[in-house]
Protein backbone atom coordinates (compact mmCIF):
# COMPACT_ATOMS: atom_id res chain seq x y z
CA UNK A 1 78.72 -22.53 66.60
CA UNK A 2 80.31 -25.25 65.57
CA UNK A 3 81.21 -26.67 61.94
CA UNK A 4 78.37 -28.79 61.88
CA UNK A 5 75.89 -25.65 62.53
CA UNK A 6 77.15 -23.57 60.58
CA UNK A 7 76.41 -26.04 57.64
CA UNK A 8 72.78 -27.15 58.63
CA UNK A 9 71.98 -22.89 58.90
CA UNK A 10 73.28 -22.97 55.48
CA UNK A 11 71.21 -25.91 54.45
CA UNK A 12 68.23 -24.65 55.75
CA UNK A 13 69.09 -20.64 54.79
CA UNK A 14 69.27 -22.53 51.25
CA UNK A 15 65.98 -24.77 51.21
CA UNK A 16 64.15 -21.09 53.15
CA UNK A 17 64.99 -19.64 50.25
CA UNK A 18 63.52 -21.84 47.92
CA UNK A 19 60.30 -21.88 49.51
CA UNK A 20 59.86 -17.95 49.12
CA UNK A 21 60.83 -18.12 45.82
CA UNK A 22 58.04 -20.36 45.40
CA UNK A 23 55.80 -18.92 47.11
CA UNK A 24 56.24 -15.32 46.47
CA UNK A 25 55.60 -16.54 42.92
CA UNK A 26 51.73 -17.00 44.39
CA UNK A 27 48.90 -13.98 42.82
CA UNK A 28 51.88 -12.46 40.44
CA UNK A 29 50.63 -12.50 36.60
CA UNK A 30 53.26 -15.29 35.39
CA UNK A 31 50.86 -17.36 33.59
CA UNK A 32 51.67 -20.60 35.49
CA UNK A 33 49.78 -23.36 34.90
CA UNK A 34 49.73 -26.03 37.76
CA UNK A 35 51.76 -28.40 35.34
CA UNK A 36 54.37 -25.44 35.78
CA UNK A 37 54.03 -25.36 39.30
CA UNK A 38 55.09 -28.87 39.73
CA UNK A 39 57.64 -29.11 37.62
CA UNK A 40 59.27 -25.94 39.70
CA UNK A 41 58.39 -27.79 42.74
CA UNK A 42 60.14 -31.27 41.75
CA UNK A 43 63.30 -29.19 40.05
CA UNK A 44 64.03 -27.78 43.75
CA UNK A 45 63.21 -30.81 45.40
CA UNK A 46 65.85 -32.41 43.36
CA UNK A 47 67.99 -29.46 44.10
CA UNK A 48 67.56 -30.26 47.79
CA UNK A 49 67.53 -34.19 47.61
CA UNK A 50 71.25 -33.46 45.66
CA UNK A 51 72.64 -30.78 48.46
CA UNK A 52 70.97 -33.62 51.41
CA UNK A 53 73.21 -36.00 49.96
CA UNK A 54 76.05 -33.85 49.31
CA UNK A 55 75.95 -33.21 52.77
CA UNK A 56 75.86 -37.05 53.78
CA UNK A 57 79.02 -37.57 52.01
CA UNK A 58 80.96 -34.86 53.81
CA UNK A 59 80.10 -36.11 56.71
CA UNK A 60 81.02 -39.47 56.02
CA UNK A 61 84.15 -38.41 54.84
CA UNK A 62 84.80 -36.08 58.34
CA UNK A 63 84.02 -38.81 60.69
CA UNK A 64 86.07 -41.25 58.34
CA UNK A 65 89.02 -39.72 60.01
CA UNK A 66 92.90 -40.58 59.18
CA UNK A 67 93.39 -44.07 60.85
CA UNK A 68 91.59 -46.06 58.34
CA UNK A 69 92.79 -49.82 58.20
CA UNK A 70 93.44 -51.87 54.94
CA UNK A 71 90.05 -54.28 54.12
CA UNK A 72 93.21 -56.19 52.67
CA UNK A 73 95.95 -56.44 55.67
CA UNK A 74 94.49 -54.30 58.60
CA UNK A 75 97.41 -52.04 58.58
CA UNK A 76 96.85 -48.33 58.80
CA UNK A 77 96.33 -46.82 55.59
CA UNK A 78 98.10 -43.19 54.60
CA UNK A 79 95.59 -40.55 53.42
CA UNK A 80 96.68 -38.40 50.99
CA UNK A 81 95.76 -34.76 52.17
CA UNK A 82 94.22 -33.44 48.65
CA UNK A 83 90.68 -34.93 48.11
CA UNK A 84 89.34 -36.17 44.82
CA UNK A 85 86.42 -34.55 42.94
CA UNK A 86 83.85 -37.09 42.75
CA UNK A 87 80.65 -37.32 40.71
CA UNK A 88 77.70 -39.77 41.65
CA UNK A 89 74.60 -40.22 39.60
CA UNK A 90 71.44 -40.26 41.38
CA UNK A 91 68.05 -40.55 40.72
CA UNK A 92 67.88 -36.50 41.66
CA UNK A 93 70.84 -35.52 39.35
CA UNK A 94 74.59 -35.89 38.97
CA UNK A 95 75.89 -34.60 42.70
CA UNK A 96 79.65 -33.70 43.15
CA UNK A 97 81.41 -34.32 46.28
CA UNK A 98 85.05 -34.63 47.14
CA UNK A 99 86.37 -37.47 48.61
CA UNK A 100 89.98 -38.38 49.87
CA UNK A 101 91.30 -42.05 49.11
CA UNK A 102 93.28 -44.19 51.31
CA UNK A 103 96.70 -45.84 50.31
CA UNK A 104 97.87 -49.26 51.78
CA UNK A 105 101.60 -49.04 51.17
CA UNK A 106 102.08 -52.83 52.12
CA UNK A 107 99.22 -54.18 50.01
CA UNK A 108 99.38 -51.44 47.18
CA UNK A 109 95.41 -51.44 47.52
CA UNK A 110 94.20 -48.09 47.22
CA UNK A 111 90.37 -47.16 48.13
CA UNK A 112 87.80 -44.39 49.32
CA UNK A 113 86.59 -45.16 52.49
CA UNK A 114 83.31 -44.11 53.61
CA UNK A 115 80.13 -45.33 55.46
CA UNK A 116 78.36 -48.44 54.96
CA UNK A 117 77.38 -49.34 51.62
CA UNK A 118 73.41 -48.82 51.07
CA UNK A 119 72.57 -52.53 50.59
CA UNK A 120 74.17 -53.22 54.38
CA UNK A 121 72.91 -50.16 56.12
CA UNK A 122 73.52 -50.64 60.00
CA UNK A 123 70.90 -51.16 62.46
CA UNK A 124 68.60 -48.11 63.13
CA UNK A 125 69.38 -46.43 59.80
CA UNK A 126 67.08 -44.55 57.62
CA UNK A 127 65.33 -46.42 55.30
CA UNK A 128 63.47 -45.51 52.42
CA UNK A 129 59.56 -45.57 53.01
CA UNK A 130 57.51 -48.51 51.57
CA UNK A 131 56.29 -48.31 48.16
């Protein structure tokens, strides 16, 4: 199995979880109202909307490999091998993700590389659904 596997069985061992916990919680005497049921509900669907996109940003940050050329010069950039702890606010909650940065020598630009920004999302991405 590779490393990619191993983290989607984790992903969904995680969001399995969640379910049963929510459902188990079905015919038990804990006085839940439905307002109570939804706000559980929406609390773990942030909780998986924040590990979803967690998970995005690792990946971009794998395939981002270690020949990354300056936006600057178009050099090769040096990656530092010790990754940054990052924080990014989202609608779901503050998600933490590391991120390494990349280090034009020549141009003394310094940057974190990863995918395409959201407002120029390639071709066949995954958009949001219409409002």
């Amino acid at each position: 199995m590779d490393e990619r596997d191993k983290r989607r069985e984790a992903y969904l061992r995680k969001a399995a979880e969640k379910y049963d916990r929510m459902v188990d919680r079905a015919g038990q005497e804990t006085g839940d109202v439905f307002d109570d049921i939804e706000a559980q509900a929406e609390h773990m669907g942030r909780e998986t909307t924040q590990e979803l996109i967690r998970a995005r940003l690792e990946a971009e940050e794998v395939r981002q490999g270690e020949g990354v050329p300056c936006p600057e010069c178009g050099n090769p950039m040096r990656r530092p091998p010790k990754p940054a702890e990052r924080a990014l606010e989202t609608a779901s909650g503050n998600v933490r993700y590391r991120r390494r940065h990349a280090i034009c020598d020549r141009c003394r630009k310094s940057f974190s590389p990863a995918g395409p920004s959201a407002e120029d999302s390639p071709p066949g991405a995954v958009q949001s659904p219409p409002a």
